[in-house]
PDB file of N, CA and C in Angstrom:
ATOM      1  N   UNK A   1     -15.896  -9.715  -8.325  1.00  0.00           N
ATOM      2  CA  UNK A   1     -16.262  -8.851  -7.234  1.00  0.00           C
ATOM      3  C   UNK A   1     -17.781  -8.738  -7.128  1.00  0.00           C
ATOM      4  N   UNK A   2     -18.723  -8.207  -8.254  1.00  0.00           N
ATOM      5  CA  UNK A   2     -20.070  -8.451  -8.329  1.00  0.00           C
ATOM      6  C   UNK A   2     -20.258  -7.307  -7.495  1.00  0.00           C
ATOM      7  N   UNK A   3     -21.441  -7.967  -6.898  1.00  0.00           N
ATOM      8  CA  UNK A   3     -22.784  -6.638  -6.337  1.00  0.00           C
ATOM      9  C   UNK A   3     -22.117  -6.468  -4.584  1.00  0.00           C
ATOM     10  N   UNK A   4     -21.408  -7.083  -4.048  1.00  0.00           N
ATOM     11  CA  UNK A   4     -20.506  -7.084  -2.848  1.00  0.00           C
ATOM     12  C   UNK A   4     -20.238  -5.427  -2.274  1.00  0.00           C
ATOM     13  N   UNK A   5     -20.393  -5.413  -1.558  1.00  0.00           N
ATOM     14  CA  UNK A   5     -19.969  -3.981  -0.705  1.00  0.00           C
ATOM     15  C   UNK A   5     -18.977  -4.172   0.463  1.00  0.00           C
ATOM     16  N   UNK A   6     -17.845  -3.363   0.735  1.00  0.00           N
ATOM     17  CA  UNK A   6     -17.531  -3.588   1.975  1.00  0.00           C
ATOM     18  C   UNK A   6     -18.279  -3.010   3.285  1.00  0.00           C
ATOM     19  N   UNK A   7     -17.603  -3.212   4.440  1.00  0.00           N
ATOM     20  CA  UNK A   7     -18.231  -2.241   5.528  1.00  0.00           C
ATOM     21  C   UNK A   7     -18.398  -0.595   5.088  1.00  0.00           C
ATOM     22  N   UNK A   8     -17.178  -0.411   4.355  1.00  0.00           N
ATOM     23  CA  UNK A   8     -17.361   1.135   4.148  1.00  0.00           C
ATOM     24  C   UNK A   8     -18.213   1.805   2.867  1.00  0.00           C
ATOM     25  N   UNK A   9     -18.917   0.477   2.133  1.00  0.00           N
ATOM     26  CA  UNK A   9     -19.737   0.995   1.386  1.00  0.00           C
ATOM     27  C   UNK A   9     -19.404   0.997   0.283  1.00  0.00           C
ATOM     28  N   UNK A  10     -18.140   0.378  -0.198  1.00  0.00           N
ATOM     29  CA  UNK A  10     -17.780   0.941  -1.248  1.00  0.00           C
ATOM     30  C   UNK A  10     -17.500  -0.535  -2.239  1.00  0.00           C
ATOM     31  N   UNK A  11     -17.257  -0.920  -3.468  1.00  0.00           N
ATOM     32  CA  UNK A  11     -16.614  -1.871  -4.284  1.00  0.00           C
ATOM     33  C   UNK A  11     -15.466  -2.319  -3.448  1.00  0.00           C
ATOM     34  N   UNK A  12     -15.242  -3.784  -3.257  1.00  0.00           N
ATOM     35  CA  UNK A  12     -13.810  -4.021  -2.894  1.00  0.00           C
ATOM     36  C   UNK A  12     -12.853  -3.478  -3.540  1.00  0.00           C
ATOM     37  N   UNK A  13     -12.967  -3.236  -5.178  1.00  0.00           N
ATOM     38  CA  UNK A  13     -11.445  -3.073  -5.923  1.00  0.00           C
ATOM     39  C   UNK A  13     -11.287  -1.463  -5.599  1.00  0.00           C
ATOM     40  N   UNK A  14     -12.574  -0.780  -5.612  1.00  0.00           N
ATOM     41  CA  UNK A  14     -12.516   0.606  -4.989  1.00  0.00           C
ATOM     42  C   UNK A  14     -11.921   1.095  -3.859  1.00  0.00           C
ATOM     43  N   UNK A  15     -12.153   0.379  -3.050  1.00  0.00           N
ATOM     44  CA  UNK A  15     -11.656   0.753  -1.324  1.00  0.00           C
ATOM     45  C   UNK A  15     -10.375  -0.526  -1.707  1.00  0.00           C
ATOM     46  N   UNK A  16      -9.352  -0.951  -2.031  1.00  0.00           N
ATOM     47  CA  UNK A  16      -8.402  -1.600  -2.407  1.00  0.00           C
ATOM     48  C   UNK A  16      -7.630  -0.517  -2.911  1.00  0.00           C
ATOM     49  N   UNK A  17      -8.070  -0.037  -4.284  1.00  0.00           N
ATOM     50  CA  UNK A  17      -6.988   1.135  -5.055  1.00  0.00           C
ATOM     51  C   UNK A  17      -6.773   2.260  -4.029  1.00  0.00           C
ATOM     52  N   UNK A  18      -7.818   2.794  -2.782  1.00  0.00           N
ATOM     53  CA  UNK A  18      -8.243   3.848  -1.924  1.00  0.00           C
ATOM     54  C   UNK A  18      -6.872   4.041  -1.269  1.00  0.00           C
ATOM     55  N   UNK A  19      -6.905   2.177  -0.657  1.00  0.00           N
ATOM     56  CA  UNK A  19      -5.602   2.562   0.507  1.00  0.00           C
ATOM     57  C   UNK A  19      -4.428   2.824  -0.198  1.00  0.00           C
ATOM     58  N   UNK A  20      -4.138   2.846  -1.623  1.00  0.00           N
ATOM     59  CA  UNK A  20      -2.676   3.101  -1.821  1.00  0.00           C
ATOM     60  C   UNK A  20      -2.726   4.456  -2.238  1.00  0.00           C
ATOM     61  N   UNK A  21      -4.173   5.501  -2.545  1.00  0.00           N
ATOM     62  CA  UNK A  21      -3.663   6.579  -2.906  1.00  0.00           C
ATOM     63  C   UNK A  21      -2.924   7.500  -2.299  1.00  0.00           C
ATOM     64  N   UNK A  22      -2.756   7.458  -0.839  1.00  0.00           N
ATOM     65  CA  UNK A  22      -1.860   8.499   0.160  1.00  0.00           C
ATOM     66  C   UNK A  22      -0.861   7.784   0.304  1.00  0.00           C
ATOM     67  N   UNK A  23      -0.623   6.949   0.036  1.00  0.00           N
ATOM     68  CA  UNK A  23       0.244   6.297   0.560  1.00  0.00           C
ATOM     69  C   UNK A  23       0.057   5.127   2.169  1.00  0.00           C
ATOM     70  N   UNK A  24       1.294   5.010   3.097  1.00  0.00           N
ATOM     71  CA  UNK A  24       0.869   4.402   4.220  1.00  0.00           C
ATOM     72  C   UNK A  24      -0.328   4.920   5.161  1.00  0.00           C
ATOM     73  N   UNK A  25      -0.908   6.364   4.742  1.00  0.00           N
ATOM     74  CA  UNK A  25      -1.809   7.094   5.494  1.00  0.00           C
ATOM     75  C   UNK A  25      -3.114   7.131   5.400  1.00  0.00           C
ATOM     76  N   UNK A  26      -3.622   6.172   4.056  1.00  0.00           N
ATOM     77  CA  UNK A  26      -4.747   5.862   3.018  1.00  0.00           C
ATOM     78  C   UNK A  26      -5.067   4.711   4.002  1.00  0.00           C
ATOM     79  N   UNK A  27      -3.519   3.958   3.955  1.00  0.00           N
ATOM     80  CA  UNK A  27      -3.529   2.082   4.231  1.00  0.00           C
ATOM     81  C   UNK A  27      -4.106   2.127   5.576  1.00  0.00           C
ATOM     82  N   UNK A  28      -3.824   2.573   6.468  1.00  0.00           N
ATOM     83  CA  UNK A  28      -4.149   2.716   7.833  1.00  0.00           C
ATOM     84  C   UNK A  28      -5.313   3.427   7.975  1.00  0.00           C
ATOM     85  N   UNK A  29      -6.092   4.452   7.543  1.00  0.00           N
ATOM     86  CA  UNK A  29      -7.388   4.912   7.825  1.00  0.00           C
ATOM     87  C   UNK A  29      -8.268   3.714   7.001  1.00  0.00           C
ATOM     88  N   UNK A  30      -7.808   2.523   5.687  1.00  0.00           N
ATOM     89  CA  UNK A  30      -8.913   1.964   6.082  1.00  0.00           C
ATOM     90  C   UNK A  30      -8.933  -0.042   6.285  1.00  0.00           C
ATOM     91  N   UNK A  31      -7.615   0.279   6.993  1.00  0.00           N
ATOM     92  CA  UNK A  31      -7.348  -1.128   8.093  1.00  0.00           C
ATOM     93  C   UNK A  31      -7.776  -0.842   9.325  1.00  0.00           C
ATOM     94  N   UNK A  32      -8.316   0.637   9.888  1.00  0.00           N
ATOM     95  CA  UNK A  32      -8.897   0.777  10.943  1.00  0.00           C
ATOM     96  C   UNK A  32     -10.662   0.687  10.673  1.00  0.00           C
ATOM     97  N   UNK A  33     -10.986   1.072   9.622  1.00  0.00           N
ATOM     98  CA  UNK A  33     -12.273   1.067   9.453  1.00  0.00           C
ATOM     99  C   UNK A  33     -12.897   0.080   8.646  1.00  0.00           C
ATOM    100  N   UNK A  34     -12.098  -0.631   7.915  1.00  0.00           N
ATOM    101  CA  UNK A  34     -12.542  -1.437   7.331  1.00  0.00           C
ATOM    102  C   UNK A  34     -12.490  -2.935   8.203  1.00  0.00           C
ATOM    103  N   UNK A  35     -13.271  -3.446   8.605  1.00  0.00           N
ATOM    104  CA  UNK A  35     -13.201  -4.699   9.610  1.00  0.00           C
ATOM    105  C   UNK A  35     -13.485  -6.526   9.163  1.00  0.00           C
ATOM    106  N   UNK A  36     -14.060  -6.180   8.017  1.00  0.00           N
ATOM    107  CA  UNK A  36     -14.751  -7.115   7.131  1.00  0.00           C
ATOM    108  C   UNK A  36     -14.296  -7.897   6.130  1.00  0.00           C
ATOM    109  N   UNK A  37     -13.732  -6.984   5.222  1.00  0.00           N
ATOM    110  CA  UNK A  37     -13.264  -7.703   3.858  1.00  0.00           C
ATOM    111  C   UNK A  37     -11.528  -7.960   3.796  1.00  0.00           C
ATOM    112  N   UNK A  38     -11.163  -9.217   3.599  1.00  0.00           N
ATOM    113  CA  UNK A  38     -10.403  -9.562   3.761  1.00  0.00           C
ATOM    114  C   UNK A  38      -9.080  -8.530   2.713  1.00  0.00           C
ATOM    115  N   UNK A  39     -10.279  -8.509   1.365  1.00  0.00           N
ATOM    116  CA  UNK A  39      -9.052  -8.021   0.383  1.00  0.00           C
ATOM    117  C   UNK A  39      -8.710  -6.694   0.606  1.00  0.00           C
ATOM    118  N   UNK A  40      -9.539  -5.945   1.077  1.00  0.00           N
ATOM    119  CA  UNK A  40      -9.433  -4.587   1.269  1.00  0.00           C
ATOM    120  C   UNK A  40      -8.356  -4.565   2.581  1.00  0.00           C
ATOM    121  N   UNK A  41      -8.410  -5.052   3.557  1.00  0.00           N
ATOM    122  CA  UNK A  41      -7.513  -5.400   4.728  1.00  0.00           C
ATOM    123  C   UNK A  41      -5.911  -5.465   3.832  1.00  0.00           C
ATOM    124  N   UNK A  42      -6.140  -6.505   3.678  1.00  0.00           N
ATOM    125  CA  UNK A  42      -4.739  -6.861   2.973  1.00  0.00           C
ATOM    126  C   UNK A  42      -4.164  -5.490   2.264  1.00  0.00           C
ATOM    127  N   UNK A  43      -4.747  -5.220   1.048  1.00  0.00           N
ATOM    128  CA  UNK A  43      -4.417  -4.080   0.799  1.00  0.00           C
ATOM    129  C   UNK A  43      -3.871  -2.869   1.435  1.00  0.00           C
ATOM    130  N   UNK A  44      -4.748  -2.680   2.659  1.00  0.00           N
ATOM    131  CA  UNK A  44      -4.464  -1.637   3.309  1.00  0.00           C
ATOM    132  C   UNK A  44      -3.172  -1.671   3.921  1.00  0.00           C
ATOM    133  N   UNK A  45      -2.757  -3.230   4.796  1.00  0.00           N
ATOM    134  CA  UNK A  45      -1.439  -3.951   5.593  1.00  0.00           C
ATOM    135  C   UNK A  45      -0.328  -3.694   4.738  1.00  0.00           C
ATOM    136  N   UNK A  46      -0.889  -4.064   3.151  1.00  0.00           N
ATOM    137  CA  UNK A  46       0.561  -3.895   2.426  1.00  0.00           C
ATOM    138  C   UNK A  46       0.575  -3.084   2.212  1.00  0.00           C
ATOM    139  N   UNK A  47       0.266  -1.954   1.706  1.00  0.00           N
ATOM    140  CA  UNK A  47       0.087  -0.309   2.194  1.00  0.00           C
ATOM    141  C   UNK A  47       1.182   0.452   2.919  1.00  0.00           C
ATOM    142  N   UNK A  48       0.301   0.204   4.338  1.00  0.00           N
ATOM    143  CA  UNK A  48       0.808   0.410   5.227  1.00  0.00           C
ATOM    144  C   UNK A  48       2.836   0.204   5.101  1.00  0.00           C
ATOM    145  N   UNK A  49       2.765  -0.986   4.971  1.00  0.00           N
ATOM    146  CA  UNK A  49       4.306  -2.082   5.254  1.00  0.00           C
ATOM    147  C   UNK A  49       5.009  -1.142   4.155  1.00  0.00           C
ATOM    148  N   UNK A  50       4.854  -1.358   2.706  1.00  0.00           N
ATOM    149  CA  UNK A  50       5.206  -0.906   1.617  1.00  0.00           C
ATOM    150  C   UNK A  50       5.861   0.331   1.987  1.00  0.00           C
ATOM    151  N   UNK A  51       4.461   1.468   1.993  1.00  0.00           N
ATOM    152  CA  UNK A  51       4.377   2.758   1.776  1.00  0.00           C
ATOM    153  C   UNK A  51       5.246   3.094   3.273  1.00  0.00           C
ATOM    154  N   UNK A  52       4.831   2.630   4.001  1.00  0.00           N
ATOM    155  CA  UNK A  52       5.736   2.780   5.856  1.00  0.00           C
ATOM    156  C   UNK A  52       7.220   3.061   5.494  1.00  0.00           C
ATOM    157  N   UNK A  53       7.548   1.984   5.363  1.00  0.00           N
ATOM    158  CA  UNK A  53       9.302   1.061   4.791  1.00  0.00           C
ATOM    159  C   UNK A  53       9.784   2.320   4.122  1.00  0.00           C
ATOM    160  N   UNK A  54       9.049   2.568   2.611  1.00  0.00           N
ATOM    161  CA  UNK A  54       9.962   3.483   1.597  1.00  0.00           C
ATOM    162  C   UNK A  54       9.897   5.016   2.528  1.00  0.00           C
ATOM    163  N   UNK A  55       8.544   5.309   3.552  1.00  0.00           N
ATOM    164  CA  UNK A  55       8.939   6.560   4.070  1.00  0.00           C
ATOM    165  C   UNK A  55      10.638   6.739   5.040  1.00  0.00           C
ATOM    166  N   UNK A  56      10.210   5.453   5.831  1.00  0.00           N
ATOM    167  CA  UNK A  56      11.054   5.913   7.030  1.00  0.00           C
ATOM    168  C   UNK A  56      13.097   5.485   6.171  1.00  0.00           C
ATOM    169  N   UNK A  57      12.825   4.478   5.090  1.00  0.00           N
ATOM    170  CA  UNK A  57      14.139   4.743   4.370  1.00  0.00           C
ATOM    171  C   UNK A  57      14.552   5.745   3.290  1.00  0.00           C
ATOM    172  N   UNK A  58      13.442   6.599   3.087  1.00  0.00           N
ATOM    173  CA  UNK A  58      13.459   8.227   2.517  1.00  0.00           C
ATOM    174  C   UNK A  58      13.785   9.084   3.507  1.00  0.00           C
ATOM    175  N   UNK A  59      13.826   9.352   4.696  1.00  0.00           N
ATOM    176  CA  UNK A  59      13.802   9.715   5.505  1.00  0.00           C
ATOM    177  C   UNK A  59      15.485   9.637   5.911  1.00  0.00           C
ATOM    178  N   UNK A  60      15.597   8.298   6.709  1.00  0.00           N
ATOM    179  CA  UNK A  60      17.025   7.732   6.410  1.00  0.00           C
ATOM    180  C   UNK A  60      18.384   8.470   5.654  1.00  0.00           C
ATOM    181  N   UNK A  61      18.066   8.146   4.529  1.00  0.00           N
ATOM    182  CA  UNK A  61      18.459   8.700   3.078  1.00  0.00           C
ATOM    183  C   UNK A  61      18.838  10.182   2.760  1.00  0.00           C
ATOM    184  N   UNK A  62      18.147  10.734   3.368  1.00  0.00           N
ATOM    185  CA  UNK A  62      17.314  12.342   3.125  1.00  0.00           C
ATOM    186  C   UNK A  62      18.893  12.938   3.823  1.00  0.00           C
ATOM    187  N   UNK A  63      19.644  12.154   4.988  1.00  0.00           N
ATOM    188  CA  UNK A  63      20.205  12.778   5.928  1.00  0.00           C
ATOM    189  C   UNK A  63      21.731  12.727   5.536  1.00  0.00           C
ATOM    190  N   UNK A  64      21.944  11.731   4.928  1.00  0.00           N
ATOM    191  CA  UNK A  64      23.367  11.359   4.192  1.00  0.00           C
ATOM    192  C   UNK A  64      23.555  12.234   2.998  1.00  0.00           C
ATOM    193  N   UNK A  65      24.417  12.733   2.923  1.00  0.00           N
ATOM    194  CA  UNK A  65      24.616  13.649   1.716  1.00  0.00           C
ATOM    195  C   UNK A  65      25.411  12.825   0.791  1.00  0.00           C
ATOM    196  N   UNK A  66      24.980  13.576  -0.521  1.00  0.00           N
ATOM    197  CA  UNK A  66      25.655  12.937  -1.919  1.00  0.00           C
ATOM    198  C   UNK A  66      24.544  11.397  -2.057  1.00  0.00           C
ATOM    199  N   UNK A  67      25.170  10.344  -1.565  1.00  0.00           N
ATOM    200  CA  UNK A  67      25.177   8.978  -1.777  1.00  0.00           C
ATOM    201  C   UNK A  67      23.834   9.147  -1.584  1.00  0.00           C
ATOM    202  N   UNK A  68      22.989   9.550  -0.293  1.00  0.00           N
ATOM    203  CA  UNK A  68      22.323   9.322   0.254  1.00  0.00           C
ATOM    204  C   UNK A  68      20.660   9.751  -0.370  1.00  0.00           C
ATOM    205  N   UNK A  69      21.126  10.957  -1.040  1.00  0.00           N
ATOM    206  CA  UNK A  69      20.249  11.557  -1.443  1.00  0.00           C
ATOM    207  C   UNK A  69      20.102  10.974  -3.057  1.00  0.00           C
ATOM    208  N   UNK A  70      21.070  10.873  -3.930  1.00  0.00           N
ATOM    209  CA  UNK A  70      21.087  10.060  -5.442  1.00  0.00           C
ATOM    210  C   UNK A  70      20.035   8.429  -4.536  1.00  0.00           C
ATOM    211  N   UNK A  71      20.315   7.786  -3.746  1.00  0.00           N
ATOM    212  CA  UNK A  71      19.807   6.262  -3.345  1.00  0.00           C
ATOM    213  C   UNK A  71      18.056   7.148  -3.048  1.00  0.00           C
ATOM    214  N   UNK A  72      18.078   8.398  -2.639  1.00  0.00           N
ATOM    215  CA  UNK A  72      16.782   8.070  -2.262  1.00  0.00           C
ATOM    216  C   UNK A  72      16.130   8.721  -3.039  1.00  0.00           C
ATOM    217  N   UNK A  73      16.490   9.587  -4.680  1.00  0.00           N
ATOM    218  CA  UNK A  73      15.669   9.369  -5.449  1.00  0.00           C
ATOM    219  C   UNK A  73      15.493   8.360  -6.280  1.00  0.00           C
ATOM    220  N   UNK A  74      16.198   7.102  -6.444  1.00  0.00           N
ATOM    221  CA  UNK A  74      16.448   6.195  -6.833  1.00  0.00           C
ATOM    222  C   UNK A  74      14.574   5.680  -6.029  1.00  0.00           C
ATOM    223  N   UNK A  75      15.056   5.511  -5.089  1.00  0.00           N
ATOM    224  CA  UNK A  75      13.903   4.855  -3.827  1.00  0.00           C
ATOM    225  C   UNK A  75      12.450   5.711  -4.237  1.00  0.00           C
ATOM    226  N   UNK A  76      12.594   6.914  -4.296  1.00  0.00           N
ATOM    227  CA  UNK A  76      11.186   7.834  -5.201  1.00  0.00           C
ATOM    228  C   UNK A  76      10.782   7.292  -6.530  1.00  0.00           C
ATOM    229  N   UNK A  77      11.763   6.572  -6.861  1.00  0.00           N
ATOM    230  CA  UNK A  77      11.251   6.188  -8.461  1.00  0.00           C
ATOM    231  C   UNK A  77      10.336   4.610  -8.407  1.00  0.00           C
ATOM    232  N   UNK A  78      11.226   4.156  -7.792  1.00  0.00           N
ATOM    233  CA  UNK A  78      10.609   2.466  -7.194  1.00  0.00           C
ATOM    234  C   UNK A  78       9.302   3.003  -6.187  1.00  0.00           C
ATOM    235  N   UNK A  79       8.794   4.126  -5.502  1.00  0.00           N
ATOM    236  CA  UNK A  79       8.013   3.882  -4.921  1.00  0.00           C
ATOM    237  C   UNK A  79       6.665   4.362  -6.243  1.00  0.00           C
ATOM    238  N   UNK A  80       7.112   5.601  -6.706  1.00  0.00           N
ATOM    239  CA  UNK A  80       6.023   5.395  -7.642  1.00  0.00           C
ATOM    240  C   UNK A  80       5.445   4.734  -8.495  1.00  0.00           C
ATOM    241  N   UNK A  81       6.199   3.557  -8.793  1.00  0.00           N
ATOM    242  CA  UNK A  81       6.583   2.660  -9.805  1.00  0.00           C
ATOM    243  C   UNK A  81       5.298   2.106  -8.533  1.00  0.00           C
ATOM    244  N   UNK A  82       5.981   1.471  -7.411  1.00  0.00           N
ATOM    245  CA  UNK A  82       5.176   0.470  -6.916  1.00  0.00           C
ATOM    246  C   UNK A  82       3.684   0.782  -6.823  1.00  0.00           C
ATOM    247  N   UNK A  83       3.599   2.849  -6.121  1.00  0.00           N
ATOM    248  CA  UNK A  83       2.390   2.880  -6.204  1.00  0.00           C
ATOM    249  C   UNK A  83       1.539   2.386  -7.473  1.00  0.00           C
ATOM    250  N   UNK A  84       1.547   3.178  -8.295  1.00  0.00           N
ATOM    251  CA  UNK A  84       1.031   2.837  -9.337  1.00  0.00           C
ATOM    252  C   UNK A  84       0.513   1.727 -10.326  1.00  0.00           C
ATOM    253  N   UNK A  85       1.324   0.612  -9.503  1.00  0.00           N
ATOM    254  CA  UNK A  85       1.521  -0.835  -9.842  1.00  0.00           C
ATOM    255  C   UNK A  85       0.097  -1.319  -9.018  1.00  0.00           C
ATOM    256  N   UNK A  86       0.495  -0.949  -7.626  1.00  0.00           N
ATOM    257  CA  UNK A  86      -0.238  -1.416  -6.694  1.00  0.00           C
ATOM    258  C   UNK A  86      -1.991  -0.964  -6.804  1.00  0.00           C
ATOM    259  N   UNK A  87      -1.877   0.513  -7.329  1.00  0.00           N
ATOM    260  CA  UNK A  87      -3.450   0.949  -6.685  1.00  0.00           C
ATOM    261  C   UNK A  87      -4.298  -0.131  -8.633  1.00  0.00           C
ATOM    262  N   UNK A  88      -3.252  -0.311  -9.755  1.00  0.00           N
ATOM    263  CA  UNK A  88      -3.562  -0.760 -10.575  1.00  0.00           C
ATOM    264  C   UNK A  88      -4.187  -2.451 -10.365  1.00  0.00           C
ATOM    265  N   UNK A  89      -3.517  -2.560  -9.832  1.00  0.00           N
ATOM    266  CA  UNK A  89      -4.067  -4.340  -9.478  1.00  0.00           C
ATOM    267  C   UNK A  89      -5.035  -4.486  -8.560  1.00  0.00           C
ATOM    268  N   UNK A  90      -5.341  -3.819  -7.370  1.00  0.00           N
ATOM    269  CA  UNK A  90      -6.442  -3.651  -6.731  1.00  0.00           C
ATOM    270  C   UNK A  90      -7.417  -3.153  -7.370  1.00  0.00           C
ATOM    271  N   UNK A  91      -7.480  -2.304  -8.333  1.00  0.00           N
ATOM    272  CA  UNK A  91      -8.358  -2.059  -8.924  1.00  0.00           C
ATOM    273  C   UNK A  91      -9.267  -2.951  -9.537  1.00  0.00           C
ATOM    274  N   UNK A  92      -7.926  -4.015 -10.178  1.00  0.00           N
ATOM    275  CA  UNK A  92      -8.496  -5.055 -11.316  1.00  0.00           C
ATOM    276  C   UNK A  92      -9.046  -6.272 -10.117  1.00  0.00           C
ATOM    277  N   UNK A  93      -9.024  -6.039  -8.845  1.00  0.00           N
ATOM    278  CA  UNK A  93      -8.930  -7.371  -7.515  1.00  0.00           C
ATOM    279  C   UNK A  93      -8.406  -8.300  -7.307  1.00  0.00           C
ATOM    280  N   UNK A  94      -7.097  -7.742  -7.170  1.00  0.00           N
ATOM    281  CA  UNK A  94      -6.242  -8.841  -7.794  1.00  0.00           C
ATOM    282  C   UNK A  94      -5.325  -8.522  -6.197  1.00  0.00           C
ATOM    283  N   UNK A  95      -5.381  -9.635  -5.576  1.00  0.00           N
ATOM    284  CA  UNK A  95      -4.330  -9.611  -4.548  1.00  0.00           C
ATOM    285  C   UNK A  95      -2.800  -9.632  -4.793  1.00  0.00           C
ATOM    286  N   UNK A  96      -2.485  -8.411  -5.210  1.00  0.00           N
ATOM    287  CA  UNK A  96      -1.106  -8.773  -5.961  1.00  0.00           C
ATOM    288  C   UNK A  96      -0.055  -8.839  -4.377  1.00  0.00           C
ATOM    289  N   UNK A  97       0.732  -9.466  -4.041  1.00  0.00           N
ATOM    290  CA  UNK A  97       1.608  -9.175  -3.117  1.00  0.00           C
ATOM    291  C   UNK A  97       3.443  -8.742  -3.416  1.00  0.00           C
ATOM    292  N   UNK A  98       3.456  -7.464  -3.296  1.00  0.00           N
ATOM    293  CA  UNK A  98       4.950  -7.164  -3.141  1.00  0.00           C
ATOM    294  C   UNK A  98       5.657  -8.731  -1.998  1.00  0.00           C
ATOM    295  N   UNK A  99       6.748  -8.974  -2.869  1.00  0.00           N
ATOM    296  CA  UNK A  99       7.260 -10.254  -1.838  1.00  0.00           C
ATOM    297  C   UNK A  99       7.658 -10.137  -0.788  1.00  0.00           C
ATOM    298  N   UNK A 100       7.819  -9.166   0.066  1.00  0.00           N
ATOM    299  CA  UNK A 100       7.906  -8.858   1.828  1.00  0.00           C
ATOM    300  C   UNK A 100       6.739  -8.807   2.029  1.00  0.00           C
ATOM    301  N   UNK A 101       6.370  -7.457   1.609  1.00  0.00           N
ATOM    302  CA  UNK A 101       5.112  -7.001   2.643  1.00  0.00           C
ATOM    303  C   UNK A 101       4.315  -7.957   2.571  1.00  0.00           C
ATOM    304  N   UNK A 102       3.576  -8.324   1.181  1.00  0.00           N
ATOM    305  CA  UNK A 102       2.571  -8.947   0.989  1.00  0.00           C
ATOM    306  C   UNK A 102       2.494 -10.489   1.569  1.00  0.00           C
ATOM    307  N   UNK A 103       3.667 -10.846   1.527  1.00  0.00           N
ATOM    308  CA  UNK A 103       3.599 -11.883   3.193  1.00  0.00           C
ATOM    309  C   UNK A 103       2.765 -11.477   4.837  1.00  0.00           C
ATOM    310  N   UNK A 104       3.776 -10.437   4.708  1.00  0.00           N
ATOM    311  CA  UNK A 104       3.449  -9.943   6.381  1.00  0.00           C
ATOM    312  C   UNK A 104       2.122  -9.447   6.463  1.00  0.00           C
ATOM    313  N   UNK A 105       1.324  -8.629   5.134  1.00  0.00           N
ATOM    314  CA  UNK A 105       0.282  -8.525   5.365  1.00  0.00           C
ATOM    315  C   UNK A 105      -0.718  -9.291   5.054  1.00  0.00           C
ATOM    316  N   UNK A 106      -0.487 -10.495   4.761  1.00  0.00           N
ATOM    317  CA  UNK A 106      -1.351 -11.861   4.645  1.00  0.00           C
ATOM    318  C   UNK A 106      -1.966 -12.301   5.795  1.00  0.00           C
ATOM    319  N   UNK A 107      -0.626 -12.321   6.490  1.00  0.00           N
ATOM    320  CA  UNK A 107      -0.287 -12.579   7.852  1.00  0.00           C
ATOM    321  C   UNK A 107      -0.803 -11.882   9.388  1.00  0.00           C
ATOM    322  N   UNK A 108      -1.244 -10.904   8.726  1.00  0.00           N
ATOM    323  CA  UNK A 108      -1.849  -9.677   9.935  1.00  0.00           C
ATOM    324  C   UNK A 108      -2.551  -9.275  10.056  1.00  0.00           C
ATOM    325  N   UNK A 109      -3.176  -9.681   8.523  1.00  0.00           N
ATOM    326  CA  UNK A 109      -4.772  -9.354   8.402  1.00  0.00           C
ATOM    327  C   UNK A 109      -6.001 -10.189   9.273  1.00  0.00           C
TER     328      UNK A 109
END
């Protein structure tokens, strides 16, 4: 990574770990502002995709009783798992890609 800054001023692996700390809401404030760096983009897309996906199938989930609700703390455990995975490898700058998203956000960046 070295002496590199993005547009927003910051370390790539820094503004990388950034977008996964809110979740999809991190990813998107800085795929809008960030215009420049490819890795930070990416990051943010898979973010977005990732963190998006597990909301709106928590959500889903939330509404089905019994089944619905055991599957979507199941789905709370895999997302923290992922966060944590995720803001860890950006850190280190490491384009890690979850195997959906990290396609699509290859792809969109």
């Amino acid at each position: 990574m070295g002496d590199t800054k993005t547009s927003t001023g910051l370390e790539p692996n820094i503004a990388g770990l950034l977008c996964y700390v809110v979740g999809w809401i991190t990813g998107l404030v800085f795929f809008l502002v960030e215009k420049e760096d490819r890795f930070v983009r990416f990051h943010a897309m898979q973010s977005i995709v990732v963190f998006g996906a597990l909301t709106v199938a928590s959500l889903i989930l939330s509404v089905i009783p019994i089944i619905g609700w055991i599957l979507g703390w199941l789905l709370g455990i895999l997302g923290l798992v992922l966060w944590v995975l995720l803001m860890v490898k950006a850190y280190q700058g490491q384009m890690y890609k979850v195997k959906w998203a990290g396609d699509f956000a290859e792809k969109h960046i």
